[in-house]
Protein backbone atom coordinates (compact mmCIF):
# COMPACT_ATOMS: atom_id res chain seq x y z
CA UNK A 1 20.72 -15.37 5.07
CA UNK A 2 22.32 -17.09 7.77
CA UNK A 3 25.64 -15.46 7.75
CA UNK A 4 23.74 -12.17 8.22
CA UNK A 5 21.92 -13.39 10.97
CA UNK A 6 25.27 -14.47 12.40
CA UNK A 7 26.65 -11.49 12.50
CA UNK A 8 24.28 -9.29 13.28
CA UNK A 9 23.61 -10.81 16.60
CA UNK A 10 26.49 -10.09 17.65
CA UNK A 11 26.91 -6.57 17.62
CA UNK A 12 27.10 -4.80 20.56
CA UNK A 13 23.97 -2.42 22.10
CA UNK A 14 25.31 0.95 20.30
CA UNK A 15 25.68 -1.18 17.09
CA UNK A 16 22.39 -2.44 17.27
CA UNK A 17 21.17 0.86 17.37
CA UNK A 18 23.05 2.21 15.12
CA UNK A 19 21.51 -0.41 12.58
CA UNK A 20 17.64 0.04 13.89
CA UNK A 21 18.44 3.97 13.20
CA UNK A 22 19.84 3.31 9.38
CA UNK A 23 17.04 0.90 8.80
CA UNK A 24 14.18 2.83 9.57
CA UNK A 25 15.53 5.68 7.57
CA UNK A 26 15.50 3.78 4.64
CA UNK A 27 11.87 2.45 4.81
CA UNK A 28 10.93 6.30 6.09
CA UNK A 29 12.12 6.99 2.73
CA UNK A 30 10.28 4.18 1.34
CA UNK A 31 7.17 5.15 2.79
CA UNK A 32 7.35 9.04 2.31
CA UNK A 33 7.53 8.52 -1.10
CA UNK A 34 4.56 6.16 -1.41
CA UNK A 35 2.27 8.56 0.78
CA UNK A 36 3.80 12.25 -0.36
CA UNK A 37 2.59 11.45 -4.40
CA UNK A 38 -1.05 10.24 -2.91
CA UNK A 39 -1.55 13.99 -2.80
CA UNK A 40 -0.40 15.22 -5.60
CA UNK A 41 -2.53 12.79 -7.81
CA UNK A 42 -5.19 15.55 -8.72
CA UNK A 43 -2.71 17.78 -10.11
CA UNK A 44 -0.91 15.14 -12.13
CA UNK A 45 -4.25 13.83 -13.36
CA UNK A 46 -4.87 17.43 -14.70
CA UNK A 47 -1.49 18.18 -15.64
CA UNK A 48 -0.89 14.67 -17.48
CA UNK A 49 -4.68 14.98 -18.65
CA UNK A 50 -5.24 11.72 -17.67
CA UNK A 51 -8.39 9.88 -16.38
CA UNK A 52 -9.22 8.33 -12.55
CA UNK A 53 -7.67 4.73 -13.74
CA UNK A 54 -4.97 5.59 -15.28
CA UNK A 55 -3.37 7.95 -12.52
CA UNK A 56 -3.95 4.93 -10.21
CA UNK A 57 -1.36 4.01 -11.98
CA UNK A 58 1.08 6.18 -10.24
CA UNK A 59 0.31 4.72 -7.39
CA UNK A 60 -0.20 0.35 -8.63
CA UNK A 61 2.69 0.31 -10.56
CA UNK A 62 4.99 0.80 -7.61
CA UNK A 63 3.25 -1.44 -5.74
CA UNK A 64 2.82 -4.35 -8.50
CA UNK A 65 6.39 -3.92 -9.35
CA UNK A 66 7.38 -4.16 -5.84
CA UNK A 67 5.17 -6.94 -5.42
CA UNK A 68 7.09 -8.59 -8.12
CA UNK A 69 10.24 -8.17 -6.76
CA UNK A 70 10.17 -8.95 -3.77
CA UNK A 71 10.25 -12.92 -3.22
CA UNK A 72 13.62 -12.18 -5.19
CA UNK A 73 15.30 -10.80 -1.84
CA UNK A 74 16.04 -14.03 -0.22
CA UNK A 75 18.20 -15.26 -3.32
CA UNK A 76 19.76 -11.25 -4.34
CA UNK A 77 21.03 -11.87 -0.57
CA UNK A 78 22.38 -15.44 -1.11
CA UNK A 79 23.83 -13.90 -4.55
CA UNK A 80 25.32 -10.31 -3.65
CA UNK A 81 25.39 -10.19 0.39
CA UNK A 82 22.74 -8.13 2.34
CA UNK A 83 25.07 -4.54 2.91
CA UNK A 84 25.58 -4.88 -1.37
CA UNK A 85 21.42 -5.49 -2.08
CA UNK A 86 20.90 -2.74 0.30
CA UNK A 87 23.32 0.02 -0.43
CA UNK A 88 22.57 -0.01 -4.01
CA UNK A 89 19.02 -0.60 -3.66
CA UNK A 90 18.87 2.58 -2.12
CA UNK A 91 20.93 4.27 -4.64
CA UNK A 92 18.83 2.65 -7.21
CA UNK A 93 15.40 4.02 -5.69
CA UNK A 94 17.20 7.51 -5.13
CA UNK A 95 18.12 8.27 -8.52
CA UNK A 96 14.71 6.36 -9.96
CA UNK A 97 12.66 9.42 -7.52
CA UNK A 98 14.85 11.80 -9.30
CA UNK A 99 13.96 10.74 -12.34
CA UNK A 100 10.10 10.91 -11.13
CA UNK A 101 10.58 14.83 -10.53
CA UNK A 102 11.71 15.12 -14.23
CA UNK A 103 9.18 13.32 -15.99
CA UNK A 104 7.89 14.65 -18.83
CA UNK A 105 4.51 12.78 -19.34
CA UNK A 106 2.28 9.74 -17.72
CA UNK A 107 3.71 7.13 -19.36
CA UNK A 108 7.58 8.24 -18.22
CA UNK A 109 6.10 9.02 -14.74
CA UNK A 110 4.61 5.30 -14.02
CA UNK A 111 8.26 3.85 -15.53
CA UNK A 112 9.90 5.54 -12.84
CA UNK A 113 7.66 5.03 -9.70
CA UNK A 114 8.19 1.36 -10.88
CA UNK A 115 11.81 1.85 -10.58
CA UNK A 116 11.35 2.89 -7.42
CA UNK A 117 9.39 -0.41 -6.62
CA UNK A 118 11.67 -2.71 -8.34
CA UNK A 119 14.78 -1.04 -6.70
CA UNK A 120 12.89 -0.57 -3.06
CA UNK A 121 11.81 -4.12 -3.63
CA UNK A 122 14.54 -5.98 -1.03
CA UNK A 123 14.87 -2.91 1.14
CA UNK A 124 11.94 -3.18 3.40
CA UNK A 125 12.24 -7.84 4.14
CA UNK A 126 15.94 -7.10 4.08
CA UNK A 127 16.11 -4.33 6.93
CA UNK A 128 13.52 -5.68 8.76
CA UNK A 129 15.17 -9.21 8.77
CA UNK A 130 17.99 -7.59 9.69
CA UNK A 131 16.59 -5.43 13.02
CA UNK A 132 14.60 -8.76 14.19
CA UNK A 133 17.55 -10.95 14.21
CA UNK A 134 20.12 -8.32 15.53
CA UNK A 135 17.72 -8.24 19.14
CA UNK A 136 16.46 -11.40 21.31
CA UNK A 137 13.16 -12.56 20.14
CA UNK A 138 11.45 -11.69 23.36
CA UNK A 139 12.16 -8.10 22.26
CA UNK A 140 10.87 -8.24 18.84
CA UNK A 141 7.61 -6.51 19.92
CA UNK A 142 9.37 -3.41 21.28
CA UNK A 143 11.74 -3.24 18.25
CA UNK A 144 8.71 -3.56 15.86
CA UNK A 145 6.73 -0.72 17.64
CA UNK A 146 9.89 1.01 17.11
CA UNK A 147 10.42 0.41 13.88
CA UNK A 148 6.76 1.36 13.04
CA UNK A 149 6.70 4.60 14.97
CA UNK A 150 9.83 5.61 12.23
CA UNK A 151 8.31 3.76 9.75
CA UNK A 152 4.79 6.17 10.45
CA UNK A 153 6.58 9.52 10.54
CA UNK A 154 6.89 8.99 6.55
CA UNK A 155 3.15 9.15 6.20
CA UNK A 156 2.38 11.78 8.54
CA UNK A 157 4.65 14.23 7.54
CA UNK A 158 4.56 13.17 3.44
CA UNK A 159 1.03 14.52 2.63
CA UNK A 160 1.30 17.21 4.63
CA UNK A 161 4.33 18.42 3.29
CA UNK A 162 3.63 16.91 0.05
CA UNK A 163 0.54 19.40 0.11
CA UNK A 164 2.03 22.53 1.09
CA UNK A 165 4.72 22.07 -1.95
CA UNK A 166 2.14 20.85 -4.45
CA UNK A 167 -0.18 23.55 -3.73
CA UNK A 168 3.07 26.41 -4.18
CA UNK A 169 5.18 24.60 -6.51
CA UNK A 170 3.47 21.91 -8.19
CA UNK A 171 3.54 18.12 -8.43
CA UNK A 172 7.09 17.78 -9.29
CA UNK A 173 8.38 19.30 -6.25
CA UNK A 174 7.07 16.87 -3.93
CA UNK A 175 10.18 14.39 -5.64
CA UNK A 176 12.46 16.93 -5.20
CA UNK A 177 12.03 17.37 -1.34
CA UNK A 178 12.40 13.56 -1.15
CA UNK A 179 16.25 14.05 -2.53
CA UNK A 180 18.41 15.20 0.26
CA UNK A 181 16.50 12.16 2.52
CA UNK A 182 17.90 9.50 0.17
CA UNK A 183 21.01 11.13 -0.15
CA UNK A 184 21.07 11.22 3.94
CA UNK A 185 19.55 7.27 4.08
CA UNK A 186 22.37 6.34 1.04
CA UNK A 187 24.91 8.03 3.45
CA UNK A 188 23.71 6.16 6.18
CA UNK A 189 23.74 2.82 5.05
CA UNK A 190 27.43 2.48 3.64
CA UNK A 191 28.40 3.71 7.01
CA UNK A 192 26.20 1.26 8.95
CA UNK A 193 25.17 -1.92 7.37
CA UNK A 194 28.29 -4.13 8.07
CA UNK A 195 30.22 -6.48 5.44
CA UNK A 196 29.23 -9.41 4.68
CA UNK A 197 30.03 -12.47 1.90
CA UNK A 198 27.58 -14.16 0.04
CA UNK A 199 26.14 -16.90 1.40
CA UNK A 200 25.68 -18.96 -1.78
CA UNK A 201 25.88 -18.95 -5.68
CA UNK A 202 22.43 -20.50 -6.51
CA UNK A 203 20.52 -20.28 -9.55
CA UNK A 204 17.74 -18.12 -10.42
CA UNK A 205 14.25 -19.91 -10.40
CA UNK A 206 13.64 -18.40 -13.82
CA UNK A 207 10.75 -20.38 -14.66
CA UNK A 208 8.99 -19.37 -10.86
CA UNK A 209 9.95 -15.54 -11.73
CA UNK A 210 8.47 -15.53 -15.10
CA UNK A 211 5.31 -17.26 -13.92
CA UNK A 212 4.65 -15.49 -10.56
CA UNK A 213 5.05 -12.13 -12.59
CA UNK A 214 3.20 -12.76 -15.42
CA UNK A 215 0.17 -13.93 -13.36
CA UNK A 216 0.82 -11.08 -10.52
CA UNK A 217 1.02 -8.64 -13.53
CA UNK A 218 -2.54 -10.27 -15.38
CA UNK A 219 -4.28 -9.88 -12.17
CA UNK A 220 -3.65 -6.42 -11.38
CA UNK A 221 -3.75 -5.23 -15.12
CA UNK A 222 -7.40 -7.25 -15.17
CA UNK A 223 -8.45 -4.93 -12.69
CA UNK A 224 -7.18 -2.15 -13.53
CA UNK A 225 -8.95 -2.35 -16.82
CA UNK A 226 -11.79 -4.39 -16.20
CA UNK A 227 -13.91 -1.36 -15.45
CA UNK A 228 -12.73 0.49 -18.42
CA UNK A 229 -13.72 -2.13 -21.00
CA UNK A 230 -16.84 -4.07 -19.23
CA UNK A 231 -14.92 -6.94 -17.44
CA UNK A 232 -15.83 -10.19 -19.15
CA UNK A 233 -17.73 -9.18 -21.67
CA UNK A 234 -14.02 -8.31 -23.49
CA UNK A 235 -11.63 -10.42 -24.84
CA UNK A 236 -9.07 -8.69 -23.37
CA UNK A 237 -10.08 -9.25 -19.75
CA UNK A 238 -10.76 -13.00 -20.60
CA UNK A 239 -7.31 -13.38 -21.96
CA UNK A 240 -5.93 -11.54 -18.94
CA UNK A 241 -7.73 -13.71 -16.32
CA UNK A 242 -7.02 -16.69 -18.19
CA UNK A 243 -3.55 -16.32 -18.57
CA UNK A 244 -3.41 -15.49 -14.83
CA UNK A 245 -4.88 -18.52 -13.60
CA UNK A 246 -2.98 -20.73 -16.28
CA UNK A 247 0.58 -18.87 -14.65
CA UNK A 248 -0.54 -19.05 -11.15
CA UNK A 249 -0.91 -22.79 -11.53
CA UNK A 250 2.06 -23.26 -13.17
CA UNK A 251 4.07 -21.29 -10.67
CA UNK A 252 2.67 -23.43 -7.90
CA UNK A 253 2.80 -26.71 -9.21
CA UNK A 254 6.46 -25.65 -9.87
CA UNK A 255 7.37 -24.23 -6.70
CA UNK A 256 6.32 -27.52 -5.48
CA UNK A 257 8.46 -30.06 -7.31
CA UNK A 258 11.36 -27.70 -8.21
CA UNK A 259 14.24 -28.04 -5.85
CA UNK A 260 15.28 -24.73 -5.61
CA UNK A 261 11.73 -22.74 -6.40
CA UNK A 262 11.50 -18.91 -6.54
CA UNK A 263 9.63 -19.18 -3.29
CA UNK A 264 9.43 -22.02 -1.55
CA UNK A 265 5.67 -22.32 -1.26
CA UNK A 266 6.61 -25.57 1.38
CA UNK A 267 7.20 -23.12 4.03
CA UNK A 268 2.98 -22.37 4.08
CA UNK A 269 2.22 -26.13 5.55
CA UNK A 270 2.92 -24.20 8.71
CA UNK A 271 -1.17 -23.45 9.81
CA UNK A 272 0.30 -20.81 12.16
CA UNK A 273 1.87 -18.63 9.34
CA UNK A 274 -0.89 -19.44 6.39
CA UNK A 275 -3.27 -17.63 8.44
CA UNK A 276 -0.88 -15.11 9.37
CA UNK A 277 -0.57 -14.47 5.49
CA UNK A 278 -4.05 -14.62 4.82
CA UNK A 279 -4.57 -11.43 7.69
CA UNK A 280 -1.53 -9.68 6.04
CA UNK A 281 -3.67 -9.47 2.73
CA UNK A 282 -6.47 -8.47 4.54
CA UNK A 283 -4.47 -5.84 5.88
CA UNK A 284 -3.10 -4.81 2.88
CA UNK A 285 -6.09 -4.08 1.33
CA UNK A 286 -6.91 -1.49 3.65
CA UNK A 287 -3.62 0.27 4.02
CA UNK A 288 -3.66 2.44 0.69
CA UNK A 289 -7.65 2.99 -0.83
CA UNK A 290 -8.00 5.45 1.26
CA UNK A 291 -5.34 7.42 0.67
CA UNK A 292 -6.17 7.08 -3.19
CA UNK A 293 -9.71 7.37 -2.89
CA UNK A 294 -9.82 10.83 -0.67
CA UNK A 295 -7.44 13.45 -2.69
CA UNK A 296 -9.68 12.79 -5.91
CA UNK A 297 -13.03 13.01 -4.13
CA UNK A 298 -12.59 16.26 -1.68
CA UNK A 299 -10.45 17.94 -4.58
CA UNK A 300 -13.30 17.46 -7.09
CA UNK A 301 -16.27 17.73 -5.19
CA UNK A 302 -15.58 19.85 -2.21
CA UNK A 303 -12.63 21.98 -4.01
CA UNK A 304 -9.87 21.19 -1.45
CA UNK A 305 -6.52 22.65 -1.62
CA UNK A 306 -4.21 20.04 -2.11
CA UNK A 307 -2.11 21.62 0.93
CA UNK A 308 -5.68 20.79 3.52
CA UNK A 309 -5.79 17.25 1.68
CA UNK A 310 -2.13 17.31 2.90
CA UNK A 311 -3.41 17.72 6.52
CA UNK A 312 -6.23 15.14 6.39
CA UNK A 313 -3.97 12.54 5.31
CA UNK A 314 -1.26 13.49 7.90
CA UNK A 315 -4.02 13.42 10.85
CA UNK A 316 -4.06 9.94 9.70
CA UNK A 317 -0.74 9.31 10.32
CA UNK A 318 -1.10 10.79 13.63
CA UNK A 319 -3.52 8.04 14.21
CA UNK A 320 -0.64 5.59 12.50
CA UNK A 321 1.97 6.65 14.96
CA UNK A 322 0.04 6.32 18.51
CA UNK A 323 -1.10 3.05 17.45
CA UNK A 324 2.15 2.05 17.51
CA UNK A 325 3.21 3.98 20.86
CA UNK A 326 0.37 1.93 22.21
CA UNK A 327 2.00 -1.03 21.25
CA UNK A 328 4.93 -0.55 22.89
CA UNK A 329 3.59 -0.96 26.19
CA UNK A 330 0.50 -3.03 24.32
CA UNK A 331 2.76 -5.89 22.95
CA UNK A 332 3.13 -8.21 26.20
CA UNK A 333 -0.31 -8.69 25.88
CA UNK A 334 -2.32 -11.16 23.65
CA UNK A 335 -1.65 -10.07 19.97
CA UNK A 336 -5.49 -10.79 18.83
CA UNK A 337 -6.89 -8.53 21.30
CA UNK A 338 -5.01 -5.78 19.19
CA UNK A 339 -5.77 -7.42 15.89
CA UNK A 340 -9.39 -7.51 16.70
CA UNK A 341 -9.45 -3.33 17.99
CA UNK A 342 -6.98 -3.09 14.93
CA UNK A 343 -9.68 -4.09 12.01
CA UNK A 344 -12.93 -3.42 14.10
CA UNK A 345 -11.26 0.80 14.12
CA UNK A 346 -11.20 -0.12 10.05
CA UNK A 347 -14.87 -1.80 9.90
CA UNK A 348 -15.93 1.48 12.07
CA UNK A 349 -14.05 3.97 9.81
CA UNK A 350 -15.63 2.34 6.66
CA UNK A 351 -18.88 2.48 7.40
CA UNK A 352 -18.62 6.12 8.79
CA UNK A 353 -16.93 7.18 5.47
CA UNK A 354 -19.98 5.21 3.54
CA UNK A 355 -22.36 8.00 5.78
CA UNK A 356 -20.63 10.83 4.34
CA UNK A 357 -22.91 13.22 2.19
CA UNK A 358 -21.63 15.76 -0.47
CA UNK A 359 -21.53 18.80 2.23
CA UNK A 360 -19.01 16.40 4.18
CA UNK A 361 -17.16 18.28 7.04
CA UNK A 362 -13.28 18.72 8.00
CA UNK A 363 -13.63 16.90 11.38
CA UNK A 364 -15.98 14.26 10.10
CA UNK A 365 -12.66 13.28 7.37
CA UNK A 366 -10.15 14.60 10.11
CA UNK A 367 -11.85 11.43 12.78
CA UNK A 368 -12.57 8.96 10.57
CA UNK A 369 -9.01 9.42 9.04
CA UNK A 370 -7.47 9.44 12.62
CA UNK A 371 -9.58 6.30 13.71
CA UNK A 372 -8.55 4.29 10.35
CA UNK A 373 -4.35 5.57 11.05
CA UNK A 374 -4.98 4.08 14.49
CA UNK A 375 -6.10 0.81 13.29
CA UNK A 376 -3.54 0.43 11.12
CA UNK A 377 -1.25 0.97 14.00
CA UNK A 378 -2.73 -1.61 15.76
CA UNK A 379 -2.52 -4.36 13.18
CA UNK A 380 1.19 -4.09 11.81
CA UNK A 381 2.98 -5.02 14.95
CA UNK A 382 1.11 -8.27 15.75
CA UNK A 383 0.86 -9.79 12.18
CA UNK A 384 4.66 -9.24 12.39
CA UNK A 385 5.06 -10.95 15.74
CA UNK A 386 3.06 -13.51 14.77
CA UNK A 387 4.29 -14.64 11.11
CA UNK A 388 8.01 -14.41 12.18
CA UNK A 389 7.27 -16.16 15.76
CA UNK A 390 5.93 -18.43 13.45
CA UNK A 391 9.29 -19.79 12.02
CA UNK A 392 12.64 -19.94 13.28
CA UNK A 393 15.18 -17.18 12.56
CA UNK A 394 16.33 -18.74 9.16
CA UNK A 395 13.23 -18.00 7.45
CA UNK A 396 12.65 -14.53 8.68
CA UNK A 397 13.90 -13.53 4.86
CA UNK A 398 11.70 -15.45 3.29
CA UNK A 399 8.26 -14.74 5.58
CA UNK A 400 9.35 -11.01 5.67
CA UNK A 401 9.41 -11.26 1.28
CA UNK A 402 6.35 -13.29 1.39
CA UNK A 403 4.71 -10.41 4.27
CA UNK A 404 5.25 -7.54 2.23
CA UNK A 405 4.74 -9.26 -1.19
CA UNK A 406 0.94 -10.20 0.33
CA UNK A 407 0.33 -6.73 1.84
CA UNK A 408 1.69 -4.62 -1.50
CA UNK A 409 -0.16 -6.69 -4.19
CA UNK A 410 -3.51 -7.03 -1.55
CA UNK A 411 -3.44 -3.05 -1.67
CA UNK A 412 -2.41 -2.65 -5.25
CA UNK A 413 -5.68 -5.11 -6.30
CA UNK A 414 -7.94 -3.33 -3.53
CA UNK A 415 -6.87 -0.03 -4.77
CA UNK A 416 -7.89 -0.81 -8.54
CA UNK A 417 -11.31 -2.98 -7.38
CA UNK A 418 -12.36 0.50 -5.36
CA UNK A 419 -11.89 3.00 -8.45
CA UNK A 420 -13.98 0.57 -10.34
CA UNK A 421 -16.45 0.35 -7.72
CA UNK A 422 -16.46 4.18 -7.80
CA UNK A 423 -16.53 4.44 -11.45
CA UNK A 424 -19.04 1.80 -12.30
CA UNK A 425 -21.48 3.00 -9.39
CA UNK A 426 -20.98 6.66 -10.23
CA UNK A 427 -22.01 6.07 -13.49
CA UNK A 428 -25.21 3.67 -13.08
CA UNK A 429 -26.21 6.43 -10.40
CA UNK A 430 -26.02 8.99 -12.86
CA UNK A 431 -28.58 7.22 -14.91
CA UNK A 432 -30.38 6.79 -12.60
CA UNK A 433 -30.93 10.52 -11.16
CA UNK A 434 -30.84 11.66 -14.39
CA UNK A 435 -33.99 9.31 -15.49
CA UNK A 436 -35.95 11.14 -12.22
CA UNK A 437 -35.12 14.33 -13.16
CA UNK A 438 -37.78 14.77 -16.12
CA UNK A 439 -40.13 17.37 -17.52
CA UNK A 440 -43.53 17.24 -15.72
CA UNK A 441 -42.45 16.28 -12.68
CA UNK A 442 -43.12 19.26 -10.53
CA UNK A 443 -41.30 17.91 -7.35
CA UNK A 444 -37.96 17.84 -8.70
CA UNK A 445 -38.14 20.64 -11.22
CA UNK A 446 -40.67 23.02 -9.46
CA UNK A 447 -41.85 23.63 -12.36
CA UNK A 448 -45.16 22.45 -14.38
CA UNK A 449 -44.13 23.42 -18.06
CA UNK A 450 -41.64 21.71 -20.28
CA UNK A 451 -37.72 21.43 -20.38
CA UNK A 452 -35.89 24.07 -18.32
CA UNK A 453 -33.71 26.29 -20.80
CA UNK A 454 -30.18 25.43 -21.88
CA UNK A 455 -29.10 27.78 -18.76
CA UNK A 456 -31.24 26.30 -16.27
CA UNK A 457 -30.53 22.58 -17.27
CA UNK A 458 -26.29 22.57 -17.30
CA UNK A 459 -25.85 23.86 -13.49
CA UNK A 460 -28.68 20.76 -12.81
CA UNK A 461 -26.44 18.36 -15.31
CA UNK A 462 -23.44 19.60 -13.29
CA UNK A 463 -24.90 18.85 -9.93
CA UNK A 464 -26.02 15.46 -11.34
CA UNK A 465 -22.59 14.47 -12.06
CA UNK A 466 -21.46 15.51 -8.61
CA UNK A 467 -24.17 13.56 -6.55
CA UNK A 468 -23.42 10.70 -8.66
CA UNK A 469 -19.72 10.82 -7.89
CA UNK A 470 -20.04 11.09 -4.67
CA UNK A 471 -22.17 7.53 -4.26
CA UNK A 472 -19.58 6.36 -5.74
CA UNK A 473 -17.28 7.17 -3.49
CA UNK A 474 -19.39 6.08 -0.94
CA UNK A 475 -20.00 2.70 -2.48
CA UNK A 476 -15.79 2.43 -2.53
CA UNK A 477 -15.89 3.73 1.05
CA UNK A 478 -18.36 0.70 1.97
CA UNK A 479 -16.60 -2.23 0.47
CA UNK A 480 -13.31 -0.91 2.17
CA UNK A 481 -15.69 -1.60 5.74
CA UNK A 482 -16.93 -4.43 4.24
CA UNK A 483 -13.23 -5.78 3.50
CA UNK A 484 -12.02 -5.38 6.92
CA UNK A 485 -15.32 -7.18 8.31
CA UNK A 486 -14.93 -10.35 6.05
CA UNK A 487 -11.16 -10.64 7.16
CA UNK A 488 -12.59 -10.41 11.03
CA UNK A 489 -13.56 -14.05 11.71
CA UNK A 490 -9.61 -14.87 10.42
CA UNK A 491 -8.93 -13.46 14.10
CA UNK A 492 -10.59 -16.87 15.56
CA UNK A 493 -8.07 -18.63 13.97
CA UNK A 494 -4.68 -17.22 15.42
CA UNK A 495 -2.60 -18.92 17.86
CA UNK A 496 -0.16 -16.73 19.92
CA UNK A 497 3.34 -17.20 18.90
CA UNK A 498 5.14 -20.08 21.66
CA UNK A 499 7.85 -18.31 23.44
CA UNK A 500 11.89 -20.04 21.74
């Protein structure tokens, strides 16, 4: 991408501007699509009679699919030029939301939200390359705060919007409204994103691609499914880990001795940016449970409009967006002091969510939603800052592709692992109430005779299932604490990018 980079530092201030504005439409888009479905998942999961797994689904297979895609930005560029890859990228991912709205099933549904991540795939490395080498690299903290703050108003805005037009008009309307802003961000980007050549004709790494997707795609579908048919103890999930591993290896050992690899894993004997990477999984992981986790549980169990869900979700993007006003002034300073507020505001939100009881209150979910937003906030800007002040502008392609490929597969894995947690917890917690609930025992039953009547025993079944759900939950709440707390001693290890 080096003719890219050329040019794009040396536009002038207004063009710069001009091409910060474009960009962070398109990844507003981008993330306003991700966060506005998050609230509709109740009603498609009733709609689409479908269970908790599989409407995870409409949320994984975007971001497997992205995952997939996305070390393939660095050679798209070489092949079709970055104002090509982008324009029709977003064209691509417009008319792929359109065909979300229309869906007529489940199955149609997750096809489409993973044309949306295989089309959205190069837009977020490519526009973001593209912003940090238009502007000096002493102002890439400032531009990334920027670029967050319109990267955040996606998320605030999405759910609560998203709520409002799920609650009135259903599921499918929350595509719709997404429509005129890709129109507006396809608009903007032919007008905007200057011309460029290609900077090369190079091959393909088809062996790397086929390898790195068929272990990304055994991992995640191992997951996904492990819960669903008792992990190991299937042949299924054997075969799926197994063939994972085996692919993972290959792509690797490939990447290493092939001359033009997929992604060229040489680039990670930097120390600096392998524990950048390793931080930017961490993070990952806690970017989307939440907002996967939460629409089910106070839908269910507390009988939440999905218009307040809306709200909740939103105050979390509140938190999103100061965190990143408070690193605009906040950047100068070191960038672990921010990464250590940034995942101790995620270790705090966890275990406050874990607390939770079934009679859980609107401000208790509005703070600890706010709190977790803010941390988020913290984080993104200095894991940016420090991965690309890691390497030298050439490579911002590549780290941005590897950045996001990390973050979107860490969530899409930590998204499946906490419905199974859920799940598997809910139901051993079932038993387990249900086995103290007996005849004869006058403290729980009140009563000194035998089995209550068929009338007194299903509102007790029903409130079984409920308390049992809800640990769950709470179980999936406390490994999301317990995530951010394991990836807290990674801080130690993070050197302060050296001023070029």
């Amino acid at each position: 991408m080096r003719m890219a980079v050329a040019e794009q530092t040396a536009l002038d201030t207004s063009g710069r501007v001009a091409l910060l504005a474009s960009c962070v439409l398109v990844v507003f888009l981008l993330a306003m699509t991700i966060t506005i479905a998050n609230v509709s998942l109740p009603q498609i999961k009733g709609a689409m009679s479908a269970t908790r797994d599989q409407v995870a689904w409409v949320v994984t297979s975007y971001l497997v699919v992205n995952a997939v895609g996305l070390p393939a930005t660095g050679w798209l560029n070489d092949r079709f030029g970055a104002r090509r890859l982008i324009v029709w990228g977003t064209i691509g991912f417009s008319l792929a939301t359109l065909g979300c709205a229309m869906a007529p099933n489940l199955e149609t549904l997750v096809f489409f939200r993973a044309m949306q991540g295989l089309f959205g795939a190069p837009l977020t490395p490519l526009t973001m390359a593209l912003v940090m080498a238009a502007y000096p690299r002493e102002k890439h903290g400032v531009v990334t705060s920027i670029f967050g703050i319109g990267v955040t108003i996606g998320p605030m805005i999405g759910p609560w919007l998203g709520g409002i037009l799920t609650e009135e008009y259903g599921w499918r309307s929350v595509f719709y409204f997404c429509l005129p802003f890709a129109t507006v961000a396809c608009m903007a980007v032919i007008a905007v994103i200057p011309h460029d050549k290609p900077a090369a004709r190079n091959r393909l790494d088809l062996r790397g691609f086929i390898f790195l997707s068929i272990a990304i795609a055994c991992f995640q579908l191992m997951v996904d499914r492990g819960e669903r048919n008792d992990w190991f103890d299937s042949t299924e999930i054997t075969l799926e880990c197994l063939a994972g591993v085996a692919c993972l290896y290959l792509f690797v050992v490939h990447s290493l001795t092939w001359r033009q690899p997929y992604i060229d894993l040489r680039v990670l004997a930097n120390r600096d940016l392998v524990v950048g990477l390793l931080l930017v999984a961490a993070f990952g992981m806690l970017s989307y449970s939440p907002l996967v986790l939460l629409p089910n549980m106070l839908q269910n169990l507390r009988g939440y409009p999905e218009d307040t869900i809306g709200v909740l979700l939103a105050i979390r993007g509140l938190g999103m967006m100061l965190g990143f006003v408070t690193l605009l002034w906040g950047s100068r300073y070191d960038p672990r002091i921010w990464l250590t507020l940034g995942f101790g505001a995620q270790i705090w939100a966890g275990w406050a969510m874990a607390s939770f009881d079934i009679n859980v209150t609107y401000s208790q979910l509005a703070w600890t939603g706010f709190v977790s937003g803010l941390g988020i906030g913290f984080v993104w800007v200095p894991l940016l800052v420090i991965n690309m002040g890691a390497v030298t502008p050439d490579k911002f392609p590549l780290v941005s592709s590897l950045f996001h490929l990390l973050r979107l597969f860490g969530s899409s894995v930590h998204i499946s692992l906490s419905v199974a947690v859920a799940l598997r917890t809910s139901k051993i917690s079932f038993a387990e109430i249900a086995e103290r609930v007996q005849p004869g025992r006058p403290a729980l039953w009140n009563i000194e005779t035998a089995a209550p009547s068929v009338q007194q025993a299903l509102p007790m079944v029903h409130e079984i299932g409920r308390q049992a759900q809800m640990i769950g939950y709470l179980n999936a709440f406390l490994f999301f604490g317990l995530t951010a707390l394991v990836a807290m001693p990674l801080i130690l290890a993070v050197r302060p990018p050296r001023p070029q």
